[in-house]
Protein backbone atom coordinates (compact mmCIF):
# COMPACT_ATOMS: atom_id res chain seq x y z
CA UNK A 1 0.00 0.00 0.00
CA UNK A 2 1.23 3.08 -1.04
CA UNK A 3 0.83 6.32 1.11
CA UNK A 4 1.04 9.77 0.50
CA UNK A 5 0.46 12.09 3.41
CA UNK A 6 -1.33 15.16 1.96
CA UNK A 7 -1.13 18.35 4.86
CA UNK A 8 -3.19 21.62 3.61
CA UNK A 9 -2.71 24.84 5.24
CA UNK A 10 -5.49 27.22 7.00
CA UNK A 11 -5.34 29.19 3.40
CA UNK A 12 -5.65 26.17 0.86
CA UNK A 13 -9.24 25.05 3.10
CA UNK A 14 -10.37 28.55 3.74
CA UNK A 15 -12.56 28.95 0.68
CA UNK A 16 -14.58 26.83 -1.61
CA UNK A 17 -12.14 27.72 -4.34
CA UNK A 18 -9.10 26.31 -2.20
CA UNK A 19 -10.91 23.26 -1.13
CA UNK A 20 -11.70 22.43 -4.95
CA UNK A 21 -8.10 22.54 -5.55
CA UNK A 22 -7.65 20.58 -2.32
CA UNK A 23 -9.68 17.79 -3.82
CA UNK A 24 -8.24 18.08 -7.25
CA UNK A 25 -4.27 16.95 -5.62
CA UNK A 26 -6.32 14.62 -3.33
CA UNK A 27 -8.04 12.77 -6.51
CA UNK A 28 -4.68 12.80 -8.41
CA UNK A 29 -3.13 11.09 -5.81
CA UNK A 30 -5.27 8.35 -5.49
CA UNK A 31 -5.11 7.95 -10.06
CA UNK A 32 -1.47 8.01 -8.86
CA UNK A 33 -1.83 4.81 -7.14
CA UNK A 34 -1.33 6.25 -3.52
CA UNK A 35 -4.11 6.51 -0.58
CA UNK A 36 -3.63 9.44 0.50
CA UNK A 37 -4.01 10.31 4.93
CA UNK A 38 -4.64 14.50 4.15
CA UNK A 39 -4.26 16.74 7.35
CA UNK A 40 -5.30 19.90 7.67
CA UNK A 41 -5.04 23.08 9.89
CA UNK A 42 -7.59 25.82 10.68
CA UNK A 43 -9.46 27.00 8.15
CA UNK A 44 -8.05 30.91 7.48
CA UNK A 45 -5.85 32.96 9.33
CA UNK A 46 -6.87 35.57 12.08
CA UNK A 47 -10.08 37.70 11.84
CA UNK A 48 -11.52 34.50 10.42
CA UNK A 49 -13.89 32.65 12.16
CA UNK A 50 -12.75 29.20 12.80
CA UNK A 51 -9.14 30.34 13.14
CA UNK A 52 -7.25 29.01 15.40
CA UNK A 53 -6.22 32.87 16.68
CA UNK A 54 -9.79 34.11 16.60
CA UNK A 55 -11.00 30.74 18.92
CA UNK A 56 -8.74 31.80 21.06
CA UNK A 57 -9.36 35.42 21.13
CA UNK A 58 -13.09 34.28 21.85
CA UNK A 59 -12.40 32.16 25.18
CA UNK A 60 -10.00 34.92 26.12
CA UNK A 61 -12.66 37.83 25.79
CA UNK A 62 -14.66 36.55 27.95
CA UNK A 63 -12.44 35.43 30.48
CA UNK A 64 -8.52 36.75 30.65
CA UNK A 65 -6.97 34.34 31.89
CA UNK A 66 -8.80 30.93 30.89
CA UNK A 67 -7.17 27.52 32.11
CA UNK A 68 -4.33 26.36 29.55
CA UNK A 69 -6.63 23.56 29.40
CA UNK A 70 -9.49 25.25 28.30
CA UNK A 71 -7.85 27.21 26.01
CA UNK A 72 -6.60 23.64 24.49
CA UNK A 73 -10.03 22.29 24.32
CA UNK A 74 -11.21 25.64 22.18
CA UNK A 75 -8.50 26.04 20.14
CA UNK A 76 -8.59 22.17 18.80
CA UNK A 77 -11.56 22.84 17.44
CA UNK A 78 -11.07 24.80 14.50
CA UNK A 79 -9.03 21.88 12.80
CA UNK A 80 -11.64 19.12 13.73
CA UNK A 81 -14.07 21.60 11.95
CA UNK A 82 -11.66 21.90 9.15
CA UNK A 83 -11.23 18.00 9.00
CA UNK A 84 -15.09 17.55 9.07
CA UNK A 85 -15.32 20.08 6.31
CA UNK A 86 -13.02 18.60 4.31
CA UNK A 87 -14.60 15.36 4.18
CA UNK A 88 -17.77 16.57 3.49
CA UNK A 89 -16.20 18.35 0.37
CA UNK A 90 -14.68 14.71 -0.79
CA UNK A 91 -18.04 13.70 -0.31
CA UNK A 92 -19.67 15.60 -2.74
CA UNK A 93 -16.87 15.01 -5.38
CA UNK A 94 -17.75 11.59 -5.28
CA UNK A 95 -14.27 10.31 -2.66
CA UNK A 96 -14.98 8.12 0.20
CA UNK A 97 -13.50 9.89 3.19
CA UNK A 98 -13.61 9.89 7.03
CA UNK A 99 -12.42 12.60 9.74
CA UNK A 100 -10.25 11.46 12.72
CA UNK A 101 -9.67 14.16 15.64
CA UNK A 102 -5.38 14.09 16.32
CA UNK A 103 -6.07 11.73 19.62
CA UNK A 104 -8.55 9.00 17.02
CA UNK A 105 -5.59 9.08 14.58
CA UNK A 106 -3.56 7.57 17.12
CA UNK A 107 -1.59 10.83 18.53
CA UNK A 108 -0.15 10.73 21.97
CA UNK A 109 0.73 13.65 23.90
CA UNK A 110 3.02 14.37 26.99
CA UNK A 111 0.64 16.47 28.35
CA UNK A 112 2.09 19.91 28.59
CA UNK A 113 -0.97 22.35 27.34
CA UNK A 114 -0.18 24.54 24.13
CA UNK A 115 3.01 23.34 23.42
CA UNK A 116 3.22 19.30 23.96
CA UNK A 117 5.31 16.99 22.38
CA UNK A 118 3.94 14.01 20.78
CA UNK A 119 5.69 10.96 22.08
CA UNK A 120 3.43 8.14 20.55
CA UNK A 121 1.93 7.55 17.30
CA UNK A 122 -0.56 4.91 16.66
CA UNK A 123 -2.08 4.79 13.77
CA UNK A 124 -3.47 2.19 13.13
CA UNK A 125 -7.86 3.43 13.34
CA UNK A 126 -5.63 5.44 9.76
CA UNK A 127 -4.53 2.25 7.98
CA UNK A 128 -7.85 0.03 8.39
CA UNK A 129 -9.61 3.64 6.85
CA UNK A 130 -6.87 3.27 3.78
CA UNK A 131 -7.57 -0.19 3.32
CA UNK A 132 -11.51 0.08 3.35
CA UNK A 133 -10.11 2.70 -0.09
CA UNK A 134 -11.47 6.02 1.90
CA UNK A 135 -9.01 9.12 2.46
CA UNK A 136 -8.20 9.55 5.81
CA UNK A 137 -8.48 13.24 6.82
CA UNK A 138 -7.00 14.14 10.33
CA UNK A 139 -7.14 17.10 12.50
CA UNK A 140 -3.90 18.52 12.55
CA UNK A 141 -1.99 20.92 15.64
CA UNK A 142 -4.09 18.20 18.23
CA UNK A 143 -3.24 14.99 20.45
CA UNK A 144 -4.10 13.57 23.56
CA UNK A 145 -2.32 12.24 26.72
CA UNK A 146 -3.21 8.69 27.34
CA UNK A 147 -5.66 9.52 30.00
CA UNK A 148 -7.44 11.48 27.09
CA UNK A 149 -6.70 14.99 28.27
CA UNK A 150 -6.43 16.99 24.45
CA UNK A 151 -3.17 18.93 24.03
CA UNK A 152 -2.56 21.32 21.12
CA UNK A 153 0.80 21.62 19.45
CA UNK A 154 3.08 24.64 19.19
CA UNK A 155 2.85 26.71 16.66
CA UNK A 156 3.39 24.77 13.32
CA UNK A 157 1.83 21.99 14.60
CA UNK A 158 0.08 20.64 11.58
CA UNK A 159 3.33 20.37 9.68
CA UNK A 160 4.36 18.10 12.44
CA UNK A 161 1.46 16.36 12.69
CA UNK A 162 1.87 15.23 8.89
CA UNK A 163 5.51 14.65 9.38
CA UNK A 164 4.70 12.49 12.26
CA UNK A 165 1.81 10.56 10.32
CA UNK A 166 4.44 10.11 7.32
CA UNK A 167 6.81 8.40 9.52
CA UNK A 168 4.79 6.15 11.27
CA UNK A 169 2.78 5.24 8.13
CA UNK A 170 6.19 4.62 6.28
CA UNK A 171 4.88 7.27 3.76
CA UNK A 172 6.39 7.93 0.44
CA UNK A 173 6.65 11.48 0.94
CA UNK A 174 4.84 14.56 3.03
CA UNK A 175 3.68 16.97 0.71
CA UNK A 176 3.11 20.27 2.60
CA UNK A 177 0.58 22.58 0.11
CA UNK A 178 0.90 26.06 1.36
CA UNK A 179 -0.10 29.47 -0.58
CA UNK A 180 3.70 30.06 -2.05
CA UNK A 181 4.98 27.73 -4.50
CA UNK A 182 7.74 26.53 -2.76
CA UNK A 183 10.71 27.28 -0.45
CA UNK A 184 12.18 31.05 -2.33
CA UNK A 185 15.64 32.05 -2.61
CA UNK A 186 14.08 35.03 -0.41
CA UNK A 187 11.05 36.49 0.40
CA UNK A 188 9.21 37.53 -2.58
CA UNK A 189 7.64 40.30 -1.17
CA UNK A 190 10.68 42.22 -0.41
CA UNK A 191 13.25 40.65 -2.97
CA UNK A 192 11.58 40.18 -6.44
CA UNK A 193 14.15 38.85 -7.88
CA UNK A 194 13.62 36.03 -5.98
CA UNK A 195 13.41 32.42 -7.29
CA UNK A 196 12.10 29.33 -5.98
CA UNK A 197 14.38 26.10 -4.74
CA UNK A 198 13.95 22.96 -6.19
CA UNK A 199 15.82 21.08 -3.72
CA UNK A 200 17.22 21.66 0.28
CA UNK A 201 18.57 19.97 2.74
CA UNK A 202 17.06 18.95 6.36
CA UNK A 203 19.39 21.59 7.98
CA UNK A 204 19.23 24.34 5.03
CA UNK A 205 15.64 23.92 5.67
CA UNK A 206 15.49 23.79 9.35
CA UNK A 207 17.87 27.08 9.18
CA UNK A 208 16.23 29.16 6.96
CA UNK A 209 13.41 28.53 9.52
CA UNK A 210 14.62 29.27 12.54
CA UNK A 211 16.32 32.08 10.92
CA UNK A 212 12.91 33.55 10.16
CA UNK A 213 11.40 32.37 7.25
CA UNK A 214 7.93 30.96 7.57
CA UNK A 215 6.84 28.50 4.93
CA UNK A 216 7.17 25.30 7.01
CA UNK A 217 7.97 24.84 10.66
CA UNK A 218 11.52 23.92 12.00
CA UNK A 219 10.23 21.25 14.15
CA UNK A 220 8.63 19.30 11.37
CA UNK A 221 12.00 19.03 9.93
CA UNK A 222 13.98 18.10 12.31
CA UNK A 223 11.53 15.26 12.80
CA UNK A 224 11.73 14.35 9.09
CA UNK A 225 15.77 14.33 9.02
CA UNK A 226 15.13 12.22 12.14
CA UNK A 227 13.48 9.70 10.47
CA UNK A 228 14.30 10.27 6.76
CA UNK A 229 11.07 11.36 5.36
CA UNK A 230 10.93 13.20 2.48
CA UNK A 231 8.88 16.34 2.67
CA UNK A 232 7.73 18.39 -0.57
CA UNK A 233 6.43 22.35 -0.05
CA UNK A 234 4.09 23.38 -2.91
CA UNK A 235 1.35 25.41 -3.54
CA UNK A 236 -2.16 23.83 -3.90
CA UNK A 237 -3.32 26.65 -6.94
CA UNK A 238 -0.21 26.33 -8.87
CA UNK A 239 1.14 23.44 -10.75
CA UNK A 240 4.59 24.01 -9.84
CA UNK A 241 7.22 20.99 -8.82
CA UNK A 242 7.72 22.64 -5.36
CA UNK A 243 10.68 22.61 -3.51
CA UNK A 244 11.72 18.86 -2.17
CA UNK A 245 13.79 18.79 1.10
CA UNK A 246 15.47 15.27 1.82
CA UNK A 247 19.19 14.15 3.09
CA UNK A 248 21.26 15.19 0.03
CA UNK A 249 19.51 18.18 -1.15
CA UNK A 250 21.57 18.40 -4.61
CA UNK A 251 24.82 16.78 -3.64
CA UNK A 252 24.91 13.58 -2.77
CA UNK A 253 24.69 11.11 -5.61
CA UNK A 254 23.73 13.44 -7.98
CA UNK A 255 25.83 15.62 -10.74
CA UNK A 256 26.10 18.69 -8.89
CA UNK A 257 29.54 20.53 -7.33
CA UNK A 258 28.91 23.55 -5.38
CA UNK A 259 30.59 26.22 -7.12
CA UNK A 260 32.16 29.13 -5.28
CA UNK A 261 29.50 31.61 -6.10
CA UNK A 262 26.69 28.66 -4.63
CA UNK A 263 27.78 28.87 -1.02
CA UNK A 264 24.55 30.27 -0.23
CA UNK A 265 21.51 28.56 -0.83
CA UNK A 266 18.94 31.27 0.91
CA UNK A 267 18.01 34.34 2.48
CA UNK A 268 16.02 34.68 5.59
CA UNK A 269 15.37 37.59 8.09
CA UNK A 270 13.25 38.60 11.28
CA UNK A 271 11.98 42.38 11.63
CA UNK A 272 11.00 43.84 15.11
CA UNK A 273 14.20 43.20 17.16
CA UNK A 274 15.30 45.14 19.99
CA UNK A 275 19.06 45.28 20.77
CA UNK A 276 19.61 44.89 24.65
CA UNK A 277 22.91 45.85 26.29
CA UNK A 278 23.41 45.41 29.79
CA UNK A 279 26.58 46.87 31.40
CA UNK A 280 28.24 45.87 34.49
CA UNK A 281 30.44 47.69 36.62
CA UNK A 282 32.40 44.97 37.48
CA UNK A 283 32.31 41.03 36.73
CA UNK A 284 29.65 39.72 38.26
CA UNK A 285 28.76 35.51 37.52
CA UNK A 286 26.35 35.73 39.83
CA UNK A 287 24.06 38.46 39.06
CA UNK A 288 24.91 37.47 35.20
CA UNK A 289 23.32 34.24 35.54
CA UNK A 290 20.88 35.79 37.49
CA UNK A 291 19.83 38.23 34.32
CA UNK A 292 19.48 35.27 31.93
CA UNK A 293 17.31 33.36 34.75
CA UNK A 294 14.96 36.12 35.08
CA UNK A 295 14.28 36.52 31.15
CA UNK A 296 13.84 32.70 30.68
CA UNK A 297 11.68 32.68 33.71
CA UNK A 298 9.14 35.70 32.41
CA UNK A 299 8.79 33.53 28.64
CA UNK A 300 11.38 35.87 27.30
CA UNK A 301 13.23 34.39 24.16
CA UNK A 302 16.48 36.01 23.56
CA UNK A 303 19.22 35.98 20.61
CA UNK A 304 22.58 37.61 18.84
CA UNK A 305 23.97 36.69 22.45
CA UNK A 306 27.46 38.36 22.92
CA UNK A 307 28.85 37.90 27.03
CA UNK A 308 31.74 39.73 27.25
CA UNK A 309 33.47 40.79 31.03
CA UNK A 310 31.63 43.64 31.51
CA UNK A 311 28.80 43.22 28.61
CA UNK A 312 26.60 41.14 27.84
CA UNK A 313 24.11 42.44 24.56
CA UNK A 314 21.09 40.48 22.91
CA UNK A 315 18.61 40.67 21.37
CA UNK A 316 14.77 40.33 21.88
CA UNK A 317 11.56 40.54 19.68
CA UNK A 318 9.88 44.22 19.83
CA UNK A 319 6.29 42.24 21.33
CA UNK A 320 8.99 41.28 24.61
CA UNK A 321 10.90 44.50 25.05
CA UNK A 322 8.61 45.97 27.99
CA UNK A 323 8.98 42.80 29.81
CA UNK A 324 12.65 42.74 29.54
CA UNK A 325 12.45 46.36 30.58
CA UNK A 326 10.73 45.48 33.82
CA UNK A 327 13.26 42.46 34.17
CA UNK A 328 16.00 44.14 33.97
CA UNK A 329 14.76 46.92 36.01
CA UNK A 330 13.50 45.02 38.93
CA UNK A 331 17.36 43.92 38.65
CA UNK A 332 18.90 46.92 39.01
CA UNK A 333 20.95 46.75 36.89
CA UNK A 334 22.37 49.51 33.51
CA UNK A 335 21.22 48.47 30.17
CA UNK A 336 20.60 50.52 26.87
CA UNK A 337 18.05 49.45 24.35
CA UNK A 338 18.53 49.87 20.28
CA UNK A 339 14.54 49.94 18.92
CA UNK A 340 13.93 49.07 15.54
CA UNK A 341 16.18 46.60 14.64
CA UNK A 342 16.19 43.24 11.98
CA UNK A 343 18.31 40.14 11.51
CA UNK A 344 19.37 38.77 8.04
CA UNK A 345 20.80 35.05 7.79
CA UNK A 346 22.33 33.92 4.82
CA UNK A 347 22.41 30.52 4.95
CA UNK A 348 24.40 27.21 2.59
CA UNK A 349 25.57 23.95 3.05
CA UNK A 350 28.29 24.63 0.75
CA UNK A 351 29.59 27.04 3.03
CA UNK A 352 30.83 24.56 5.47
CA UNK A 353 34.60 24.10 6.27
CA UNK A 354 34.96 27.39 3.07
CA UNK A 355 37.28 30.41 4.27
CA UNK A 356 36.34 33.90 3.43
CA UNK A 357 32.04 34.27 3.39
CA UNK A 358 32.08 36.40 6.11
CA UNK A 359 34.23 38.65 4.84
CA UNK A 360 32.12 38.94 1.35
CA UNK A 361 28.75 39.59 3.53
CA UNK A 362 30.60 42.34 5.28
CA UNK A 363 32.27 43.93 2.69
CA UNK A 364 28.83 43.76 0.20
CA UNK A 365 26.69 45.43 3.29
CA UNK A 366 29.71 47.98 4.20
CA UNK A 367 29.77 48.83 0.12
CA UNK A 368 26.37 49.46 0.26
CA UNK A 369 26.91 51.93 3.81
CA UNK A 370 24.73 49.18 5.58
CA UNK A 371 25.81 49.58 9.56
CA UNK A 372 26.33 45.80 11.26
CA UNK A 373 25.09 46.10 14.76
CA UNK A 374 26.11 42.54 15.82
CA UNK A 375 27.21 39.05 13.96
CA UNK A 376 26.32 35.47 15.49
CA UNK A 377 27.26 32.16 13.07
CA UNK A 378 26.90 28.45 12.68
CA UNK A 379 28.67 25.96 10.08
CA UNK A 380 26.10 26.86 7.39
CA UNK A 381 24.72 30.02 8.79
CA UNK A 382 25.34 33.61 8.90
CA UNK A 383 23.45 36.18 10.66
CA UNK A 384 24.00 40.09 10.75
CA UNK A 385 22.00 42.67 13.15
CA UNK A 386 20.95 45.63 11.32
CA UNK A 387 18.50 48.46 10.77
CA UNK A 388 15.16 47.25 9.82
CA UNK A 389 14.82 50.19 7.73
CA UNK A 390 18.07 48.70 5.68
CA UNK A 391 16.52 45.21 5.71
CA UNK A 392 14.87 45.44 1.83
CA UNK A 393 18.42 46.36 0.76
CA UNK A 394 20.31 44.26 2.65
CA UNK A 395 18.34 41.11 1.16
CA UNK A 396 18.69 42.48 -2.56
CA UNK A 397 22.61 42.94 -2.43
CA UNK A 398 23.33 40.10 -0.30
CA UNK A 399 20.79 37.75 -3.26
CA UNK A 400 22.47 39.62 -6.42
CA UNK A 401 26.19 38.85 -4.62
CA UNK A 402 25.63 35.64 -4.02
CA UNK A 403 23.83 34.90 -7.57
CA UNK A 404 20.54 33.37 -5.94
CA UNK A 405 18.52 33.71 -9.35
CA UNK A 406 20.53 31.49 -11.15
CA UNK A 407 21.72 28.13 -11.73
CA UNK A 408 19.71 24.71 -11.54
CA UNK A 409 18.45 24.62 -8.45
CA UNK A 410 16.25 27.98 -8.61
CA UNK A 411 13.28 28.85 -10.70
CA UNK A 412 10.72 31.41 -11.49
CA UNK A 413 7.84 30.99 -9.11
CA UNK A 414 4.93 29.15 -11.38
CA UNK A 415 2.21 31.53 -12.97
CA UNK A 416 -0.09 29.95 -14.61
CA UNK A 417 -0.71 32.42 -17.06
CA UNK A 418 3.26 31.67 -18.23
């Protein structure tokens, strides 16, 4: 039995348009010889009203500071209505299909409302719906513990709800339809030149999330590179390939050397960073650890982390900077804070064990009289703290440098009108 695990974002079941397309990759995959196990998310984004954001923002309106448990039991239900919807659209088109909540397609949970973990899969009610020839259609972002309490995912969680599915069904492949046509070069809507990837690696992948870009969630990856599935991000209105991320993205085994000008495969950035600098008068390893204790304690994620003697600077997302204000203040101790601040990542397995990319990205962003306000870096990532207001042209010089529109692994995104 052949399986194909279908995921749809809260965009591609929003409308009746979207959900026709929906059906149309659903039915192709079946006259492709798979049976297919589709999840989906939330139908829409916020404002919208089975969102997952705007179920929330209804429990919380009426009372502040609902249970996490509550909250968990209201927010799961905008995907079971998605999943019922769906099938009720397969219906019509003539495809046997049944809905399954996360915890009836065999999800466990550890319990931890919001953001749990999913430490069991058993999905087995899923295969005897395949073999009966219906499409499964699960509930994605959901699970329960095994005393039936329902958890909700983090953020993303429908990606990693499919990922999961696709391993423990032994899947062919995830394909993850979203409302972009696959994983860019950079984001389209502030770099038009460009192009879309045709094939990453796990860690490219799990990078250029992490580092900011949004098109599929880093923990869905690192569960695919975990256990080898292969994951495809497409678009459900387009007919383009997509981008295909798997072990080798275009090295291994295949005709492809990573030239000099290839180091970098993508782009990514974050806007709406705060730059946080907290001077000491003296070295203190108490009252140090003591700062970082306090932000991790009050939610507070931090980043671009420099600890020098007598300074220790990071960074913060804009929607945390009054509580780190109030942290650091109940502290006592100095700090200065830089508003309006952005990170750009390039980011390449070829640049691994290669000399002298740092000193391109600097001198392309110094040629261009972009300031660098800080510099963190990995084996195949490198990220630069600047001005958000420089951001648009610090994405176009660093993708025309680095030759991101060209070569065999980038193309156009689809139109169909082309």
């Amino acid at each position: 039995m052949k399986i194909l695990v279908q995921k749809f974002g809260g965009t591609s079941v929003a409308t009746e348009e979207s959900r026709a397309a929906a059906v149309q990759r659903i039915r192709q995959a079946q006259e492709d010889g798979f049976r297919p196990v589709v999840v989906v998310s939330a139908m829409g984004r916020r404002g919208d009203p089975y969102a997952t954001d705007t179920l929330k923002g209804l429990g919380e309106s009426i009372f502040p500071s609902l249970p996490l448990r509550e909250l968990d039991l209201l927010m799961s239900c905008g995907e079971i209505l998605s999943a019922a919807t769906m099938v009720a659209t397969l219906l019509r088109a003539g495809i046997k299909a049944r809905s399954f909540t996360g915890w009836q397609a065999g999800l466990v949970t550890d319990g931890n409302y919001g953001q749990a973990q999913v430490v069991a899969c058993h999905p087995e009610p899923l295969k005897q719906c395949l073999e009966e020839g219906k499409v499964a259609v699960v509930a994605g972002f959901q699970g329960a513990t095994p005393e039936g309490e329902i958890n909700t995912l983090s953020r993303g969680g429908s990606d990693t709800t499919a990922v999961i599915l696709g391993a423990a069904l032994k899947a062919e492949r995830v394909e993850i339809y979203t409302d972009v046509s696959g994983i860019a070069t950079a984001d389209p809507r502030i770099c038009k030149e460009a192009r879309i990837l045709r094939r990453l690696t796990y860690s490219e992948v799990c990078q250029l999330a992490y580092e900011g870009a949004r098109v599929i969630h880093p923990a869905a990856v690192e569960i695919a590179m975990k256990h080898n599935v292969k994951v495809v991000v497409k678009s459900v209105l387009d007919a383009g390939p997509g981008t295909l991320i798997d072990i080798n993205g275009l090295s291994g085994g295949e005709d492809y050397q990573v030239q000099p000008e290839k180091v970098i495969t993508g782009i990514a950035h974050a806007p709406r960073l705060a730059q946080i600098m907290v001077q000491f008068n003296e070295p203190d390893t108490a009252l140090e650890v003591e700062v970082f204790d306090r932000l991790a304690e009050a939610g507070i994620s931090i980043d671009f982390i420099n600890i020098l003697p007598l300074l220790k600077i990071f960074t913060v997302g804009e929607s945390d900077l009054e509580r780190t204000r109030e942290v650091l203040s109940r502290l006592g101790v100095s700090f200065r804070v830089e508003t309006g601040c952005a990170k750009v990542s390039v980011v390449g397995q070829g640049m691994r064990g290669i000399p002298g990319v740092m000193a391109r990205v600097v001198r392309v962003l110094n040629e261009q009289n972009i300031p660098i306000l800080q510099t963190a870096d990995s084996n195949i990532t490198i990220s630069l703290l600047i001005r958000e207001q420089d951001l648009p042209g610090a994405v176009k010089v660093l993708h025309d440098h680095f030759a991101l529109g060209e070569g065999e692994n980038a193309y156009p995104p689809y139109s169909a009108e082309a």
